[in-house]
Protein backbone atom coordinates (compact mmCIF):
# COMPACT_ATOMS: atom_id res chain seq x y z
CA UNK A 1 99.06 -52.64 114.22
CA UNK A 2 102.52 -51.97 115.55
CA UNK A 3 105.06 -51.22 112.44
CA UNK A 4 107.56 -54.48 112.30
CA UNK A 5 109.73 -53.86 110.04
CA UNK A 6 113.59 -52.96 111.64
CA UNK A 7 115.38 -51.98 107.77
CA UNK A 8 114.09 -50.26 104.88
CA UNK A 9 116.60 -49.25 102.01
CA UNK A 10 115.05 -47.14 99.74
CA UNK A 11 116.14 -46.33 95.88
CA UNK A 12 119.50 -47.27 96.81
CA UNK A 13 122.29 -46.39 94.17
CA UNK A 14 125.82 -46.75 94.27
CA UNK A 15 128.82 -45.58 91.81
CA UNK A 16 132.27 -46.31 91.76
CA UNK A 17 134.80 -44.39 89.87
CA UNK A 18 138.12 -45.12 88.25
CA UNK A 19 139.70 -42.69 86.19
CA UNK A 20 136.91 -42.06 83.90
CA UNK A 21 135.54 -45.19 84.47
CA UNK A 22 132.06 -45.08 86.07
CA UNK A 23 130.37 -48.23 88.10
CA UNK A 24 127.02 -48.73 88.79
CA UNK A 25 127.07 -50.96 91.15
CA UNK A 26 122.91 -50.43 92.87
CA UNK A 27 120.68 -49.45 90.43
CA UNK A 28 117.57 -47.94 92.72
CA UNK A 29 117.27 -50.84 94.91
CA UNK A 30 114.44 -50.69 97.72
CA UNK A 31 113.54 -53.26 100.49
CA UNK A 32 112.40 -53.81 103.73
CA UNK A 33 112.85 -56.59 106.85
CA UNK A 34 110.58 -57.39 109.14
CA UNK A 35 111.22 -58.33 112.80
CA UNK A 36 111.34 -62.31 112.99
CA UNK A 37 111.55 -62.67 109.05
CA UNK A 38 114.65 -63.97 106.94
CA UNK A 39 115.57 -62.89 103.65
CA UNK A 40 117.91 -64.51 101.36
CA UNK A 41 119.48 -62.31 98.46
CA UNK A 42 120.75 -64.07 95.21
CA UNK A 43 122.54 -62.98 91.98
CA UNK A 44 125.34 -63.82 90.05
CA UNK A 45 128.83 -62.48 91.30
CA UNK A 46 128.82 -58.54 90.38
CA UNK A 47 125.69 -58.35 90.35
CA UNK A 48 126.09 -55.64 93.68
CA UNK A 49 125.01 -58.12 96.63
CA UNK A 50 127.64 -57.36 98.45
CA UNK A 51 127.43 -53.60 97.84
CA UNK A 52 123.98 -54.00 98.96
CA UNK A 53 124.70 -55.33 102.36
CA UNK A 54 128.07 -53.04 103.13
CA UNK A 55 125.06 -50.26 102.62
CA UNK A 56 122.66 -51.51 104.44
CA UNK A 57 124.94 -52.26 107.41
CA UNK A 58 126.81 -48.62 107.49
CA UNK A 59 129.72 -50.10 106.18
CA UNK A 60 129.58 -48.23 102.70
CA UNK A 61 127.57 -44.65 101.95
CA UNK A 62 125.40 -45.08 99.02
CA UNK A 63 125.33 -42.23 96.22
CA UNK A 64 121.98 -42.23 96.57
CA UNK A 65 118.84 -42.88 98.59
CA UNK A 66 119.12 -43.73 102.37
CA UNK A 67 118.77 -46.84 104.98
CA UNK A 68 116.89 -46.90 108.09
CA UNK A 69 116.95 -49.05 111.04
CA UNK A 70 114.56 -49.02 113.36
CA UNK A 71 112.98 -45.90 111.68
CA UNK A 72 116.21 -43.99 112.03
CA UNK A 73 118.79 -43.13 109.20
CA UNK A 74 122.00 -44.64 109.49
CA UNK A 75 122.83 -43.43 105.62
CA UNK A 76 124.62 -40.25 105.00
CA UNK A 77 126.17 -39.47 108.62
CA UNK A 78 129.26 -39.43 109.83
CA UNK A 79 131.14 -42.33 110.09
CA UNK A 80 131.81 -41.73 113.73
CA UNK A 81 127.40 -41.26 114.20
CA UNK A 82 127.45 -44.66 111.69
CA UNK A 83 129.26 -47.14 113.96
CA UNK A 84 127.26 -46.22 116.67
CA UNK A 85 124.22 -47.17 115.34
CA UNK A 86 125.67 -50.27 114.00
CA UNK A 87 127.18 -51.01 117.18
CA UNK A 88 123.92 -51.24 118.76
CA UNK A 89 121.48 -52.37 115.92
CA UNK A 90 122.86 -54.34 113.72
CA UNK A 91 124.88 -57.50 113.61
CA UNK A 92 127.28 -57.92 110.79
CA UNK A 93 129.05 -61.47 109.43
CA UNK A 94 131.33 -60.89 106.37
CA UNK A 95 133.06 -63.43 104.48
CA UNK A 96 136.21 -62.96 106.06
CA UNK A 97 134.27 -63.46 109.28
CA UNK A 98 134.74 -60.78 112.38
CA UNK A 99 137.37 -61.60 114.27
CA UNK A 100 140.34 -60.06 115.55
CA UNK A 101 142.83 -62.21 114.84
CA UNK A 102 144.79 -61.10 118.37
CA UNK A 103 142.36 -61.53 120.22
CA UNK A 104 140.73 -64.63 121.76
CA UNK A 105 136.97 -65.82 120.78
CA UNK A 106 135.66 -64.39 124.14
CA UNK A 107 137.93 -61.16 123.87
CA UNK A 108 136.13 -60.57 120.35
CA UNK A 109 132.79 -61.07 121.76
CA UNK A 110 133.81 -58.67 125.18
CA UNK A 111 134.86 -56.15 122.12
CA UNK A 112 131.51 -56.08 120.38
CA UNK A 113 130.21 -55.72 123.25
CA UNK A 114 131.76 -53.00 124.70
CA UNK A 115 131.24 -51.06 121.55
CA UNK A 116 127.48 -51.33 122.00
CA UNK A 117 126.91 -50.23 125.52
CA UNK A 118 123.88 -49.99 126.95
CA UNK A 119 121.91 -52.93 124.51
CA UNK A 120 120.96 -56.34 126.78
CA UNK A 121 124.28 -58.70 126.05
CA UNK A 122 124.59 -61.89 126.73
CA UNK A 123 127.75 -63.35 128.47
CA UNK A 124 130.40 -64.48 126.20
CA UNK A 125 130.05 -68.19 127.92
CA UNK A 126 126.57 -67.87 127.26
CA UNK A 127 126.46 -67.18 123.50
CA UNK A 128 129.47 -69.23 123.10
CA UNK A 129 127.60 -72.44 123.91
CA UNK A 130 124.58 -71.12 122.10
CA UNK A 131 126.96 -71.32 118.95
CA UNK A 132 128.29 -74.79 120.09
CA UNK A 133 131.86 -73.43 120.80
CA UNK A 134 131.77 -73.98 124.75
CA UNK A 135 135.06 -74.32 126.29
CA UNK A 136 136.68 -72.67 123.22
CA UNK A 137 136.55 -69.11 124.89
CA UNK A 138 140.13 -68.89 124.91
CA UNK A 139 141.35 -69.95 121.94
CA UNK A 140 142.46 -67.36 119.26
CA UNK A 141 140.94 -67.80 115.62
CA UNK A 142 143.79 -69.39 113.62
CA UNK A 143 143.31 -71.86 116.54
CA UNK A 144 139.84 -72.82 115.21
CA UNK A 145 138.19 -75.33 112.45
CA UNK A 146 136.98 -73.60 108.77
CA UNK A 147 133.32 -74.48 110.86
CA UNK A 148 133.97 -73.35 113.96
CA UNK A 149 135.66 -69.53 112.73
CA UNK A 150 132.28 -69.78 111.23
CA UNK A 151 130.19 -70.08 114.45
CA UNK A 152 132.90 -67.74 116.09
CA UNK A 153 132.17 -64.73 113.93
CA UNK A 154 128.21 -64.95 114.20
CA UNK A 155 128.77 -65.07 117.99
CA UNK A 156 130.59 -61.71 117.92
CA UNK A 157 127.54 -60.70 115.21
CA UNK A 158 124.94 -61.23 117.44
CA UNK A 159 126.94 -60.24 120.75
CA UNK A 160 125.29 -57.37 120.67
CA UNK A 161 121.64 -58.67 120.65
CA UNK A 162 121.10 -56.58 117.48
CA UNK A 163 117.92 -56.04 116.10
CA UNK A 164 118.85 -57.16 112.43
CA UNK A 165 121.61 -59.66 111.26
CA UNK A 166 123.47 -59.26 108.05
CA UNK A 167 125.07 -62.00 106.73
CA UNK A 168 127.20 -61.70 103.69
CA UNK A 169 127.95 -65.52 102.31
CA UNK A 170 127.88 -67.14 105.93
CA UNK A 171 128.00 -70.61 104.79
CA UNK A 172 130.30 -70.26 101.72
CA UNK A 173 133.37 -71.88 102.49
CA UNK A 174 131.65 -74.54 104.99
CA UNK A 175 130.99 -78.74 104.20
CA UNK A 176 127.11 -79.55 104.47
CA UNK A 177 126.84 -80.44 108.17
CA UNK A 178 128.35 -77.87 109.28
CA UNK A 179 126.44 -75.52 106.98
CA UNK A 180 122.88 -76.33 108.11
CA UNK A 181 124.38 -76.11 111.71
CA UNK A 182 125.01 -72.32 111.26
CA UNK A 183 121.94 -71.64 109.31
CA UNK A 184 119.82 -73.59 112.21
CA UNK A 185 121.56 -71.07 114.31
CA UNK A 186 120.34 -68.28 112.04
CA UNK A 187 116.51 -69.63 112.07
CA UNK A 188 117.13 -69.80 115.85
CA UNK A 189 117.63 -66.46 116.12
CA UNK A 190 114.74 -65.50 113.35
CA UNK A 191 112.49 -67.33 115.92
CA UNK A 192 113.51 -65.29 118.52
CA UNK A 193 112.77 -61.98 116.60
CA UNK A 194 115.73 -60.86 114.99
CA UNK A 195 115.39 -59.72 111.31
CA UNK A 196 118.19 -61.65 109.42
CA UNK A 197 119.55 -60.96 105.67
CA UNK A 198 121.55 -63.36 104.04
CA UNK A 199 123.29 -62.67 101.19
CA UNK A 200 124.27 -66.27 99.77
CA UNK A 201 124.61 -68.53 96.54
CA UNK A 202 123.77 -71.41 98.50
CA UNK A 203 120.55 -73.20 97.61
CA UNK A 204 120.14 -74.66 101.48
CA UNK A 205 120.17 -70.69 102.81
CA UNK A 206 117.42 -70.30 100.22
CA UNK A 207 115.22 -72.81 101.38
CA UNK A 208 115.46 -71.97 104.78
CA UNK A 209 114.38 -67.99 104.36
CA UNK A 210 110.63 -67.25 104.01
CA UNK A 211 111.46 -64.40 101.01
CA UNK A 212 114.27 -64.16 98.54
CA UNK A 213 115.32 -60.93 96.60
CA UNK A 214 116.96 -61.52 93.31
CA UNK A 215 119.54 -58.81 92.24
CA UNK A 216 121.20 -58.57 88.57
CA UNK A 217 123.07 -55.96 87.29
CA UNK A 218 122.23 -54.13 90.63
CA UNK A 219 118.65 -54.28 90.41
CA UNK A 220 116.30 -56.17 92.15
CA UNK A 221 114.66 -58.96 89.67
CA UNK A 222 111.98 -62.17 89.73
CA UNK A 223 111.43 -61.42 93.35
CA UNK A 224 109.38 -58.99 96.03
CA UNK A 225 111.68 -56.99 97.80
CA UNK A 226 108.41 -55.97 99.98
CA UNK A 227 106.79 -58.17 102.42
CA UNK A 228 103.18 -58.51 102.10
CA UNK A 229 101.89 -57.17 104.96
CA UNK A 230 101.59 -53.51 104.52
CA UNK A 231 103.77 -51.63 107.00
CA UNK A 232 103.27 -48.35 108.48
CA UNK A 233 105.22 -45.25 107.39
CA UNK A 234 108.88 -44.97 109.07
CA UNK A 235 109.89 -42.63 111.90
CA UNK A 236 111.22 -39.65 111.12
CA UNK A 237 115.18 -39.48 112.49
């Protein structure tokens, strides 16, 4: 059987330093996506969520262990070799969303695109009406609702028809309605067989993804971080 899964993080560690002040913010953690599958990460705040997902999207090096996508290592490269990959992999949604604030919705979306040549991309129109923003191509972000900056910045996440999503609190700030409208959007896109990750404190998020990985103290805890199904060894990069 074909291997599905699109990220494995294995005995991931992280340390910050201050002075003589030593962090541990990951403490070994190891996981893996499959294609189609969503996966909700909980913990208290500090308990390295966050950390996790900067890793796992290239964003932050870890001091230890190593990510792959796709069966190829995106951990300890250059940054230059790291954005690449991201560019055409992986879809990223941070809590400060993804937007240039310069720039118009569309603009964003022509950006992301850009920056991951040669992946299938969807028309801005297109993906702007598949977030429910039609019409609102050319407006700039501090032009938009709390909800629709929201839908905004997972268009420009998935502009570049990644293969994983990483979503790092994307309903936090947003009322109930429009909360299960974005995380419709993100089982939409599960359906359609992107791997999503959603980091979240949000009980609806939780219900909604078919595993959930607890971290404390920047361990995984009270959850699988493995999917059932036996997978078959990665690719070599």
């Amino acid at each position: 059987m074909a291997d599905e899964t699109v990220l494995t993080a294995r005995e991931l560690y992280r340390f910050y330093r201050a002075g003589e002040e030593e962090t541990l913010a990951l403490r070994g953690v190891s996981l893996r996506v499959r294609r189609g599958e969503t996966v909700a990460v909980v913990g208290p705040s500090g308990s390295g969520k966050s950390t996790l997902l900067a890793c796992l999207a290239g964003l932050d090096e870890p001091s230890g262990g190593e990510v792959r996508v796709g069966g190829v290592r995106i951990s300890h490269r250059p940054e230059t070799e790291r954005a690449r990959l991201r560019a055409r992999h992986i879809g990223v949604l941070l809590q400060t969303r993804n937007l240039l604030p310069h720039m118009s919705v569309g603009d964003n979306i022509r950006l992301a695109q850009r920056a991951a040549a040669g992946r299938p991309a969807v028309s801005a129109k297109k993906l702007l009406g598949q977030v429910d923003l039609a019409g609102r191509g050319h407006a700039l972000p501090r032009q938009l609702s709390g909800g629709e900056l929201a839908r905004a910045g997972l268009a420009v996440a998935l502009a570049n028809s990644p293969d994983i999503l990483l979503a790092d609190e994307p309903t936090g700030e947003l009322d109930g309605e429009t909360e299960q409208a974005v995380l419709a959007l993100l089982h939409d896109r599960a359906a359609r067989g992107c791997a999503v990750l959603i980091v979240t404190h949000s009980a609806a998020a939780v219900r909604v993804a078919d595993r959930v990985i607890g971290l404390e103290d920047g361990r995984t805890v009270g959850a699988s971080a493995e999917p059932e199904r036996q997978e078959a060894p990665d690719v070599s990069a």
